[in-house]
N, C-alpha and C. Protein backbone atom coordinates (compact mmCIF):
# COMPACT_ATOMS: atom_id res chain seq x y z
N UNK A 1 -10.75 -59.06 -19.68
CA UNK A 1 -11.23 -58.57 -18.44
C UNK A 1 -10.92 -57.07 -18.28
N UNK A 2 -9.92 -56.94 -18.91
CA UNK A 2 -9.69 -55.39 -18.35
C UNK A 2 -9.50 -54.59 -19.71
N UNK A 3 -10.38 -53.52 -19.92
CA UNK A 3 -9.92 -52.55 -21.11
C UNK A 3 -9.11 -51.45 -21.18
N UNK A 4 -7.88 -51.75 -22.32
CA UNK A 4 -7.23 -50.36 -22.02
C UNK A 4 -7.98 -49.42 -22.56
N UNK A 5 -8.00 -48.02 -21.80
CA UNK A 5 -8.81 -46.68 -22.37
C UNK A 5 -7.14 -45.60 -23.05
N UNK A 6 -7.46 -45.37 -24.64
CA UNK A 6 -6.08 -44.42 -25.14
C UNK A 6 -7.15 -42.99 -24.50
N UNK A 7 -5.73 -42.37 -23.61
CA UNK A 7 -6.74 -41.32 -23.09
C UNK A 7 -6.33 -39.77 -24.41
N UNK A 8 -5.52 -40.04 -24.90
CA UNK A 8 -4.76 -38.87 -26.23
C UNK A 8 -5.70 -39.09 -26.88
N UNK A 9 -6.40 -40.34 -27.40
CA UNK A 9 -7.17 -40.52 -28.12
C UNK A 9 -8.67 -39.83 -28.03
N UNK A 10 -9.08 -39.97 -26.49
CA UNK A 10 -10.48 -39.76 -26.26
C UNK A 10 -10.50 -38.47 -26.12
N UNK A 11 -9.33 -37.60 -25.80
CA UNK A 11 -9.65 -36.08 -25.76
C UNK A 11 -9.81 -35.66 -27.39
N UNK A 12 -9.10 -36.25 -28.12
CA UNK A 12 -9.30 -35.56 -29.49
C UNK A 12 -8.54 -34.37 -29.70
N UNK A 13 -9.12 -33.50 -30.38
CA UNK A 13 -8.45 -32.04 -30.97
C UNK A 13 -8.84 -30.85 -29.62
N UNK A 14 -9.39 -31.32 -28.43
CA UNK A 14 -9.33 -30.49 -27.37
C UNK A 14 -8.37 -29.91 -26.26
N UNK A 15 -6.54 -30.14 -27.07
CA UNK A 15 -5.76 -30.10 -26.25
C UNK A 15 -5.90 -27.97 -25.91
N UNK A 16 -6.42 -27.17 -26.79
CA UNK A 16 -6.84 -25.84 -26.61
C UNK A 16 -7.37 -25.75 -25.27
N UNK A 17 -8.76 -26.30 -25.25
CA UNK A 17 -9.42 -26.48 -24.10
C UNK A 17 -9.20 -26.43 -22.75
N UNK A 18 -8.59 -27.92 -22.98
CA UNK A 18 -8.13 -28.29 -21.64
C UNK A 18 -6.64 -27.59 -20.70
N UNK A 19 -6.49 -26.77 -21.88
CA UNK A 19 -5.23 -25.61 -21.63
C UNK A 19 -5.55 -24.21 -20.71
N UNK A 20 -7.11 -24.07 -21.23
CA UNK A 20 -8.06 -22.67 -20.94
C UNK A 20 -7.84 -23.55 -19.59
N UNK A 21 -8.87 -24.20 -19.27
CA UNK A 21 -9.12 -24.75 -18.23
C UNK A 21 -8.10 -25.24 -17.06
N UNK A 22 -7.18 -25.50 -17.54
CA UNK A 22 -6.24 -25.24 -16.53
C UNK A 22 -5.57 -23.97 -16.19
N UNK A 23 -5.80 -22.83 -16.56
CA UNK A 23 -5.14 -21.81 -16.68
C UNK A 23 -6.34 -21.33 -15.22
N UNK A 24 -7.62 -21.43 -16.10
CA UNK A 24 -8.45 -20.53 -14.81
C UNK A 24 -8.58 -20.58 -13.56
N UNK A 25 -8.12 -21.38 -13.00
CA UNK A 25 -7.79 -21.30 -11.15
C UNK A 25 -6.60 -20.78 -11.08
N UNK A 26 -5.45 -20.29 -12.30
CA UNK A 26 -4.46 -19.42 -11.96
C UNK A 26 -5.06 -17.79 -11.82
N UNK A 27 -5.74 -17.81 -13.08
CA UNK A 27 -6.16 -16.44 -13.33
C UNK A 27 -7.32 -16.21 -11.97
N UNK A 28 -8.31 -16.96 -11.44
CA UNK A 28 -9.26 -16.62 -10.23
C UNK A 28 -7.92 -16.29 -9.28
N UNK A 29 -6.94 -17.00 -9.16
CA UNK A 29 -6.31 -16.48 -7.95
C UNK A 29 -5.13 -15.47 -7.92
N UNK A 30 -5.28 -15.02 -9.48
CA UNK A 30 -4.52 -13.78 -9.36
C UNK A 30 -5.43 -12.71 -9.10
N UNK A 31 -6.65 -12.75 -9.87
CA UNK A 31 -7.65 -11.84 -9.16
C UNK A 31 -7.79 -11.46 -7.79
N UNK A 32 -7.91 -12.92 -7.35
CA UNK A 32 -8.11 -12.82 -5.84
C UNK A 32 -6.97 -11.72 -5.31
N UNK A 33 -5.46 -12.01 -5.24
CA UNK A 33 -4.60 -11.95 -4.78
C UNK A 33 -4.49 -10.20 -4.93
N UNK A 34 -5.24 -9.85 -6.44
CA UNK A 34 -5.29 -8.41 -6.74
C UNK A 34 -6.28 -7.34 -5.84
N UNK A 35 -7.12 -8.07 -5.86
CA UNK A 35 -8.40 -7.35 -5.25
C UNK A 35 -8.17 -7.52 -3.47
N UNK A 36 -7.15 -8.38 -3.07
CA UNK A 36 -7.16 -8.56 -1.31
C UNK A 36 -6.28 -7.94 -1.32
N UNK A 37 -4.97 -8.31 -2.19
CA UNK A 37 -3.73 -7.77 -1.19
C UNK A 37 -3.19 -6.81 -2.19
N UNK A 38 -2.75 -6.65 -2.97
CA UNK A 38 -1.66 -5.68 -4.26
C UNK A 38 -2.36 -4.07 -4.29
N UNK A 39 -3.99 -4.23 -4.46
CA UNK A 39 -5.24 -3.52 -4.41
C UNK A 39 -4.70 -1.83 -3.50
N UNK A 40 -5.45 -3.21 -2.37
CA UNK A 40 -5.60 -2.16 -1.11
C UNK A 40 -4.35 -1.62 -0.70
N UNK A 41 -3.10 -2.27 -1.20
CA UNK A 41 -1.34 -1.77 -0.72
C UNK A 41 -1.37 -0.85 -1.28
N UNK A 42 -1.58 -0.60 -2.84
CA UNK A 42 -1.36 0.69 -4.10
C UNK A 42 -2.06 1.72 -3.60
N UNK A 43 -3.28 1.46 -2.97
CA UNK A 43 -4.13 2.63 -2.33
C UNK A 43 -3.87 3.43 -1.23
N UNK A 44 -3.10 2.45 0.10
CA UNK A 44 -2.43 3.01 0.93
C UNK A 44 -1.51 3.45 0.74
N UNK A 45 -0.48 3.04 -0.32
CA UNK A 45 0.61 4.13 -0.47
C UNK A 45 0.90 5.38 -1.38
N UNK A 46 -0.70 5.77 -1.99
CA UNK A 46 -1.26 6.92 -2.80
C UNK A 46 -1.33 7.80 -1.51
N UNK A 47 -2.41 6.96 -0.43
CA UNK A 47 -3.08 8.14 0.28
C UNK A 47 -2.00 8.85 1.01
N UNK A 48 -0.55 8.10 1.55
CA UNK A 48 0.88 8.17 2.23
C UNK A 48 1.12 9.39 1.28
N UNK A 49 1.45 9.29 0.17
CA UNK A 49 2.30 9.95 -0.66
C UNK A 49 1.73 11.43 -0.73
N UNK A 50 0.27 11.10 -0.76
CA UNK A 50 -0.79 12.64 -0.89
C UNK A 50 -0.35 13.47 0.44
N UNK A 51 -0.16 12.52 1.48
CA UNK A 51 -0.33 13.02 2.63
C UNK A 51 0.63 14.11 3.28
N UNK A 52 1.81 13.09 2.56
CA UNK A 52 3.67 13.81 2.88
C UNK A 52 3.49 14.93 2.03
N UNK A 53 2.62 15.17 0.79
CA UNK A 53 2.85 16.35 -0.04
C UNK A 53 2.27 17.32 0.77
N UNK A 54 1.40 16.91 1.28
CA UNK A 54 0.30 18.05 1.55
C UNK A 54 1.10 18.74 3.11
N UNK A 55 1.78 17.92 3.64
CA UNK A 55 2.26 18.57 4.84
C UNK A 55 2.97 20.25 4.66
N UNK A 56 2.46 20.69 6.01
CA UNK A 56 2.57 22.24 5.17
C UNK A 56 3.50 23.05 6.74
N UNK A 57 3.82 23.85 7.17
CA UNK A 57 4.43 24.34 8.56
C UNK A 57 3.15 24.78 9.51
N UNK A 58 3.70 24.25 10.43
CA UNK A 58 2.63 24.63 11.51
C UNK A 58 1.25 23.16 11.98
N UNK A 59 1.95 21.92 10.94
CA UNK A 59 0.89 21.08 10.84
C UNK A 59 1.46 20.10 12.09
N UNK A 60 0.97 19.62 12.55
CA UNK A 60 1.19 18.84 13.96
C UNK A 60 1.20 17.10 13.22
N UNK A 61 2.39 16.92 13.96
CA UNK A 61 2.43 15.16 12.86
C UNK A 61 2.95 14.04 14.17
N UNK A 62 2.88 12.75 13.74
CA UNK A 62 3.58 11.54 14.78
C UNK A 62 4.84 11.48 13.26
N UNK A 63 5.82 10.89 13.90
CA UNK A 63 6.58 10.45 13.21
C UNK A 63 6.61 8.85 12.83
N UNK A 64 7.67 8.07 12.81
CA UNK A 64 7.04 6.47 12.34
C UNK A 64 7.78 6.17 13.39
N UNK A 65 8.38 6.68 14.63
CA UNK A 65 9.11 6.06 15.66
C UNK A 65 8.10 6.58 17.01
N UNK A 66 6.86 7.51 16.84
CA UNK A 66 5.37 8.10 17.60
C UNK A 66 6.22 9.22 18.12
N UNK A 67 7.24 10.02 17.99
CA UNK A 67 7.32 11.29 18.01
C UNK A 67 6.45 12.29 17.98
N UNK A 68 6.08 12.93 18.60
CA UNK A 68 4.66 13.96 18.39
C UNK A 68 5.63 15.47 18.20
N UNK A 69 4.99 16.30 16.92
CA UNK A 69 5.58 17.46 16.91
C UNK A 69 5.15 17.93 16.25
N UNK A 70 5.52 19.14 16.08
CA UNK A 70 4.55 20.66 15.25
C UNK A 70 5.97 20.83 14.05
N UNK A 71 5.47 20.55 13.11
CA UNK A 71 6.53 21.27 11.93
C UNK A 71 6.55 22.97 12.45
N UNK A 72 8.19 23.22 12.09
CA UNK A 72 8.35 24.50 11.81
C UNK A 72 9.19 24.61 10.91
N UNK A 73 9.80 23.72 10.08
CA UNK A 73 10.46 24.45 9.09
C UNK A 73 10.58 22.76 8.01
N UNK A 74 10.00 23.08 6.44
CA UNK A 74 10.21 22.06 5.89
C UNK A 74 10.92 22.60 4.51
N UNK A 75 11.32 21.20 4.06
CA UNK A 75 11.98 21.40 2.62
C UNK A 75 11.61 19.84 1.61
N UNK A 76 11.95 20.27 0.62
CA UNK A 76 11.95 18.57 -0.23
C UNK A 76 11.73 17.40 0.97
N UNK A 77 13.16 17.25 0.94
CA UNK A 77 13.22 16.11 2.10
C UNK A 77 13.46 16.03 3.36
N UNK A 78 13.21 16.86 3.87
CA UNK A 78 14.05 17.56 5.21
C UNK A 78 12.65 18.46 6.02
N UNK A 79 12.32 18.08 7.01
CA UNK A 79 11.45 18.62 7.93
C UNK A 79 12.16 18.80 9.14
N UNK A 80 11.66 19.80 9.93
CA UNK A 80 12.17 19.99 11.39
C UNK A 80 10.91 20.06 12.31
N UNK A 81 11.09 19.69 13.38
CA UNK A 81 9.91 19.74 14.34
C UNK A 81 10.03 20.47 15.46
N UNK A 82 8.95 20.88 15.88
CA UNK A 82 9.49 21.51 17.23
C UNK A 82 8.29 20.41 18.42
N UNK A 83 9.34 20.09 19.28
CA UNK A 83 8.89 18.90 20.11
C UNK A 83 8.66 19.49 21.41
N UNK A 84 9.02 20.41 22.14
CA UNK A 84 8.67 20.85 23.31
C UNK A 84 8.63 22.21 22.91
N UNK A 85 8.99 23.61 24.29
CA UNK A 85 9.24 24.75 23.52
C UNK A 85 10.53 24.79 23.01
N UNK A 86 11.54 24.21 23.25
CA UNK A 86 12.88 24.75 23.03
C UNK A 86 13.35 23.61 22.05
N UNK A 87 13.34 22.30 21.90
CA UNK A 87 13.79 21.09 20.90
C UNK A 87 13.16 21.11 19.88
N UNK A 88 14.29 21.35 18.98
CA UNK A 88 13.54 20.80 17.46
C UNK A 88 14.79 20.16 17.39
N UNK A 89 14.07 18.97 16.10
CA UNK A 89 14.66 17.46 15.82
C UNK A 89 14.41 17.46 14.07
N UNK A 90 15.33 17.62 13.55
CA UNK A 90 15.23 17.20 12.14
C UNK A 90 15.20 15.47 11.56
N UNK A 91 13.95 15.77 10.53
CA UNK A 91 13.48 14.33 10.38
C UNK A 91 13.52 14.23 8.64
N UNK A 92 13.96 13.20 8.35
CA UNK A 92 13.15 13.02 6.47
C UNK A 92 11.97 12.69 6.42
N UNK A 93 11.36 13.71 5.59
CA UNK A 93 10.16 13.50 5.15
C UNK A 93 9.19 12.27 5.52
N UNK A 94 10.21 11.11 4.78
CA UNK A 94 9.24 9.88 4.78
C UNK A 94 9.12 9.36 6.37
N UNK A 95 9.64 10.14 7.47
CA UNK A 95 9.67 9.86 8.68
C UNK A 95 8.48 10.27 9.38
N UNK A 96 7.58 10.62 8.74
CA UNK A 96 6.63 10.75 9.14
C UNK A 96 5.52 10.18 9.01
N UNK A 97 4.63 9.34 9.87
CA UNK A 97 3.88 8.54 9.96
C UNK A 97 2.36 9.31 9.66
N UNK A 98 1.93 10.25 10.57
CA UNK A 98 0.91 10.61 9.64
C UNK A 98 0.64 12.25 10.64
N UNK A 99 -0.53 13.01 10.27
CA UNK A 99 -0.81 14.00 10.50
C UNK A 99 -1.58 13.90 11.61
N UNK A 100 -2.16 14.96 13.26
CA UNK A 100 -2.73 14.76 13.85
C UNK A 100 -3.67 15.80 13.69
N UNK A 101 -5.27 15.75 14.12
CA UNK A 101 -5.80 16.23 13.77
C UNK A 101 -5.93 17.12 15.37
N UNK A 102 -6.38 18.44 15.68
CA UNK A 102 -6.28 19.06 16.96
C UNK A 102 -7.80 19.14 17.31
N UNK A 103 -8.62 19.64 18.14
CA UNK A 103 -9.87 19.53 18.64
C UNK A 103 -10.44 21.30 17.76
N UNK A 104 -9.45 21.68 17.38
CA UNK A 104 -9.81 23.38 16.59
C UNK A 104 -10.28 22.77 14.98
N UNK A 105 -9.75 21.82 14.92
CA UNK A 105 -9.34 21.47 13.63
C UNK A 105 -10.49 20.52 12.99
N UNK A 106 -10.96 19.80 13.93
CA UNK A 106 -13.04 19.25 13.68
C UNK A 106 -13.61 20.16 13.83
N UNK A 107 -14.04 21.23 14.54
CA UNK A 107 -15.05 21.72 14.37
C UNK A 107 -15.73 22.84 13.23
């Protein structure tokens, strides 16, 4: 009534195969994982890195705590801001969140 099936048997010499084939829903979802998330991170922290280089005196920036201020004096790692007329606040570099652009500065 009941047949045993040898399943070692019925695959044969395709243990290669069935090796590929299990592999490729690892490899689709490392792709995936490359192209959504690893991708677009490496890119944002190029354009960051371009950005901190390029900062120059006199450039108006937020900091990463929304500090608003006008560089007046930078170094390697070491920027100073001037925040009203009379306060300046020394910041590291990487404390700066990004550059603001002024209404002189589009047209």
């Amino acid at each position: 009534m009941f047949e045993s099936f040898d399943f070692a048997a019925a695959s044969g010499t395709g243990g290669a195969g069935s090796l590929v084939q299990l592999l490729w829903p690892f490899v689709l979802m490392f792709a995936i994982f490359y192209f959504l998330l690893i991708r677009p991170q490496q890119k944002k922290q190029k354009a960051r890195a371009t950005m901190l280089k390029a900062l120059s005196k006199g450039d108006k920036v937020v900091t990463i705590g929304g500090l608003h201020g006008t560089i007046v004096e930078i170094t390697d790692d070491i920027i100073v801001l001037l925040v009203n007329d009379a306060t300046k606040l020394t910041f590291d570099r990487s404390a700066i969140s990004q550059g603001v652009r002024s209404d002189s500065d589009s047209k």
